[in-house]
Protein backbone atom coordinates (compact mmCIF):
# COMPACT_ATOMS: atom_id res chain seq x y z
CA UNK A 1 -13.13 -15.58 22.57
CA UNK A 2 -13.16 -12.44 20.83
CA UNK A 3 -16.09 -10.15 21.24
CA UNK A 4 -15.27 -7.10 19.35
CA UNK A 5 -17.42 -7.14 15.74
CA UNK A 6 -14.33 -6.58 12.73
CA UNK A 7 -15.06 -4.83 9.00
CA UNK A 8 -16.68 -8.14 7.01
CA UNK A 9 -13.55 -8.27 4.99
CA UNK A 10 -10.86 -9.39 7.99
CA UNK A 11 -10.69 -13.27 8.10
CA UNK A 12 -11.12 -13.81 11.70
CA UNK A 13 -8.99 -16.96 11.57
CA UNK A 14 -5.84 -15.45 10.19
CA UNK A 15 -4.26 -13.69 13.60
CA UNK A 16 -2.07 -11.63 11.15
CA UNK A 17 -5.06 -10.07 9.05
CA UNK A 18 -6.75 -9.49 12.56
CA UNK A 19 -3.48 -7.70 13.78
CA UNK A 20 -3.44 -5.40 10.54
CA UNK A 21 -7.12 -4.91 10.72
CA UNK A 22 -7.06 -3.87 14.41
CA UNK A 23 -3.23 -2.16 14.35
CA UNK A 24 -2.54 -0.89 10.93
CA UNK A 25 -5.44 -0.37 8.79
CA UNK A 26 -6.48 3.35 8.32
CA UNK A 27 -4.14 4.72 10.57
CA UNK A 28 -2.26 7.84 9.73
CA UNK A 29 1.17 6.51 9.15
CA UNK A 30 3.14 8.96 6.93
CA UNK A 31 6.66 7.66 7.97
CA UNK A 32 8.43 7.20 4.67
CA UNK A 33 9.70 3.90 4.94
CA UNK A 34 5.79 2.64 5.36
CA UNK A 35 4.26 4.86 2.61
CA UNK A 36 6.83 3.24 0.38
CA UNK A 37 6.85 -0.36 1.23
CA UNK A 38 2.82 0.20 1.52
CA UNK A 39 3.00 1.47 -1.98
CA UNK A 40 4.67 -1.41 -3.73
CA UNK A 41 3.04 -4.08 -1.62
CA UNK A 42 -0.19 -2.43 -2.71
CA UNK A 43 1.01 -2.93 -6.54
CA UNK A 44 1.48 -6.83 -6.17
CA UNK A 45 -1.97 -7.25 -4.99
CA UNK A 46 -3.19 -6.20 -8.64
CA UNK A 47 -5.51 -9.48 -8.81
CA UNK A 48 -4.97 -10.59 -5.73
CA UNK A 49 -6.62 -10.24 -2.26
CA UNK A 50 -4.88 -7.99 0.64
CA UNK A 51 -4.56 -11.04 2.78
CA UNK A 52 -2.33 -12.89 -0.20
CA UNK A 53 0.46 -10.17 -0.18
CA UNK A 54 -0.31 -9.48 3.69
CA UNK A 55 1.03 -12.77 4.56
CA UNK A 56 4.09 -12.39 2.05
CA UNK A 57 4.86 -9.07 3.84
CA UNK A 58 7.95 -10.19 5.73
CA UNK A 59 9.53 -12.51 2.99
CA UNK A 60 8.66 -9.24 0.32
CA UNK A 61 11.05 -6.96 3.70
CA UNK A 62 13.54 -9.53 2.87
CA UNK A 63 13.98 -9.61 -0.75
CA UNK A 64 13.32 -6.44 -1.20
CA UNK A 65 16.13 -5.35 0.85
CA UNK A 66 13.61 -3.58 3.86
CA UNK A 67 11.96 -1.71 1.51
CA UNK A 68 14.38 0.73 0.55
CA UNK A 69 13.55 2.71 -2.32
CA UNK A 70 16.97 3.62 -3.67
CA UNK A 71 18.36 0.29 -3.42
CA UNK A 72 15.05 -1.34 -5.44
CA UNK A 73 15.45 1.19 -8.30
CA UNK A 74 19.02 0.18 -8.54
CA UNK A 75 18.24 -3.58 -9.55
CA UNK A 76 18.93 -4.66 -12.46
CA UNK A 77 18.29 -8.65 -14.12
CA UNK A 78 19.96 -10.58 -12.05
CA UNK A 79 18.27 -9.18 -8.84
CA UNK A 80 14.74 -9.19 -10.85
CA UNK A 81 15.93 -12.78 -11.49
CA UNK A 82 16.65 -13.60 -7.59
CA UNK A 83 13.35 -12.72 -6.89
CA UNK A 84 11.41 -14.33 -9.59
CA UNK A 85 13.47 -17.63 -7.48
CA UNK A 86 12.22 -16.54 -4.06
CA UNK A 87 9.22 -18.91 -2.89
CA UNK A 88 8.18 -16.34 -0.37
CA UNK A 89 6.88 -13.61 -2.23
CA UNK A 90 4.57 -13.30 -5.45
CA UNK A 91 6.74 -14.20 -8.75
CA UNK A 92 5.61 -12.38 -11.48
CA UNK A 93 8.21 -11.22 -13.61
CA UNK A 94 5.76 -8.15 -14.70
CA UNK A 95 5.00 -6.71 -11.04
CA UNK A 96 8.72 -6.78 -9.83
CA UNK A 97 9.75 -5.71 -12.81
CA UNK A 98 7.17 -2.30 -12.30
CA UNK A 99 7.84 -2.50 -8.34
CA UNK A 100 11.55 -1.32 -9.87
CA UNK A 101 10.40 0.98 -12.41
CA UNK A 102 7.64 2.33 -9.41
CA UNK A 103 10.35 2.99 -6.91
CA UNK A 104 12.41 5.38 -9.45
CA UNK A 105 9.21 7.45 -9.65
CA UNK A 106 8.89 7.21 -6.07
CA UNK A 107 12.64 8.99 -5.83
CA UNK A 108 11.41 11.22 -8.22
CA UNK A 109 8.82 12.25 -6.55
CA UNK A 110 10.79 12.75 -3.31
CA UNK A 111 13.39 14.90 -4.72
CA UNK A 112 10.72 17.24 -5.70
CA UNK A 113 8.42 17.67 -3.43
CA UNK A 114 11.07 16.85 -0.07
CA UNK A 115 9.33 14.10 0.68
CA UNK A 116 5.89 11.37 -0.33
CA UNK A 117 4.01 12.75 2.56
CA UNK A 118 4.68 16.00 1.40
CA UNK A 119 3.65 14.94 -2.35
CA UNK A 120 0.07 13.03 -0.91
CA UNK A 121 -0.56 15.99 1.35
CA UNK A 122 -0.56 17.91 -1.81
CA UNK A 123 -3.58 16.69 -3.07
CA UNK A 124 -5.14 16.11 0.79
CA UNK A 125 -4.40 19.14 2.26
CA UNK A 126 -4.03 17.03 5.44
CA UNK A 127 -7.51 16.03 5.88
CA UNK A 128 -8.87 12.45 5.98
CA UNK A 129 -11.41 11.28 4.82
CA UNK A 130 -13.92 9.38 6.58
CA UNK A 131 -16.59 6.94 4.23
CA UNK A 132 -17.39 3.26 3.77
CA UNK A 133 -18.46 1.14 1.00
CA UNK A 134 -16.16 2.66 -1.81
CA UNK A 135 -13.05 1.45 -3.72
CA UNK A 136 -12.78 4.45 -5.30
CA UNK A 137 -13.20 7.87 -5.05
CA UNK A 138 -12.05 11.43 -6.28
CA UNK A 139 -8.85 11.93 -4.34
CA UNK A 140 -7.81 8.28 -5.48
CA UNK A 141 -8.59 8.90 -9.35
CA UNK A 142 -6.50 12.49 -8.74
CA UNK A 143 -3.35 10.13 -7.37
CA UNK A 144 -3.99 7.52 -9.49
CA UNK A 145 -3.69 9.88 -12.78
CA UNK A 146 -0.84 12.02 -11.47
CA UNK A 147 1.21 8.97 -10.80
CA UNK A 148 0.07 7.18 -13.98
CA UNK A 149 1.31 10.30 -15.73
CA UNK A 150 4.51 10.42 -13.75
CA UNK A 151 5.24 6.55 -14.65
CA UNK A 152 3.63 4.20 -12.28
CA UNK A 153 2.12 1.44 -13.38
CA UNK A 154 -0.44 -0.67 -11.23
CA UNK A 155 -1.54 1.98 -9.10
CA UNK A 156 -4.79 2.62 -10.57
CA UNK A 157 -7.68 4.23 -8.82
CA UNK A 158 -8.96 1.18 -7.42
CA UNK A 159 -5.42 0.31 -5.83
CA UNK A 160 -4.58 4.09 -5.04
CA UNK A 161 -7.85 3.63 -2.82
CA UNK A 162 -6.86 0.74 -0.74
CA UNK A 163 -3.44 2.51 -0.43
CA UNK A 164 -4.99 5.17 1.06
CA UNK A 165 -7.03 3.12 3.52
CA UNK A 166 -3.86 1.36 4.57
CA UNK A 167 -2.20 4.64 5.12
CA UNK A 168 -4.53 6.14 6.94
CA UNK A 169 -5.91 9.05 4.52
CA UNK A 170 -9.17 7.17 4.24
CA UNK A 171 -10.67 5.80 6.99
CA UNK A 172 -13.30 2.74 6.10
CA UNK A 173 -14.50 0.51 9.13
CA UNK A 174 -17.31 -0.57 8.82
CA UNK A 175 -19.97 1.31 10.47
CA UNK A 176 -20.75 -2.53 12.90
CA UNK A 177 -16.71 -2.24 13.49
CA UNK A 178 -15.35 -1.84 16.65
CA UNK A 179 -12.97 0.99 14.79
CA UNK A 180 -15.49 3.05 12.90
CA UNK A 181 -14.60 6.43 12.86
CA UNK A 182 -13.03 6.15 16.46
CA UNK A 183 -10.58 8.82 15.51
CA UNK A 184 -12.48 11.23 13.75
């Protein structure tokens, strides 16, 4: 029987969303491989809820080669086609199509600033930020624009935010959960 009171948003009865929620969620991850696969995942939930793309997470590691960036900026229409077949993830033509276009930027960015940590810390400064209640914020709508300029698409401030969260930068709980500001 669990005990311990969650953020209002994790679905109790989905042991994956508890995992993330518990795990994953605002922790400071800034390995690569995670800020990029956190960063496209984020893009497909334009729409959608969290929990939608959360449970498509492994089938999206699959057909999307383990998330690595080079290889996704290298597909062309018979790969974008592949996936629009794939039952396991979300199949719109539109978000893998930018997912493709996203992860060029994302080598962009890398080859100029070393690395994506090195780009986010750029506007952070290494802090994080501890609030609750917002989708949005400053720091988001300085990514968001910056990446928008750069080429992105779907990664406005909104989405930027909950990127952020996942990441680590922002930290959200819930001020009843079990996690609020616990490492601040």
């Amino acid at each position: 029987m669990e005990t311990q009171k969650r953020c209002s948003w994790c679905n109790l009865k989905n042991p994956l969303y508890v995992k993330y929620h518990d795990t994953e969620w605002c922790v400071p991850n800034f390995d690569e491989k995670y800020l990029y696969e956190m960063l496209i995942l984020e893009s497909f939930q334009a729409g959608l809820s969290w929990e939608c793309v959360l449970n498509k997470r492994e089938a999206f590691r699959k057909a999307y080669d383990n998330f690595d960036s080079l290889t996704v900026a290298s597909y062309g229409e018979e790969k974008i086609n592949e996936l629009m077949q794939n039952k396991g993830i979300i199949r719109n033509r539109l978000k893998i199509s930018v997912s493709i276009q996203n992860s060029g930027v994302f080598n962009k960015i890398v080859d100029e600033y070393g690395s994506f940590c090195a780009y986010l810390l750029s506007f952070t400064k290494g802090d994080i930020l501890y609030e609750t209640g917002k989708t949005a914020n400053a720091l988001s709508d300085a990514v968001s624009k910056d990446l928008q300029k750069r080429g992105m698409k779907f990664v406005g401030s909104v989405i930027i935010y909950s990127y952020l969260q996942a990441i680590g930068i922002i930290h959200s709980h819930d001020t009843d959960c079990f996690l609020h500001n616990k490492s601040e």
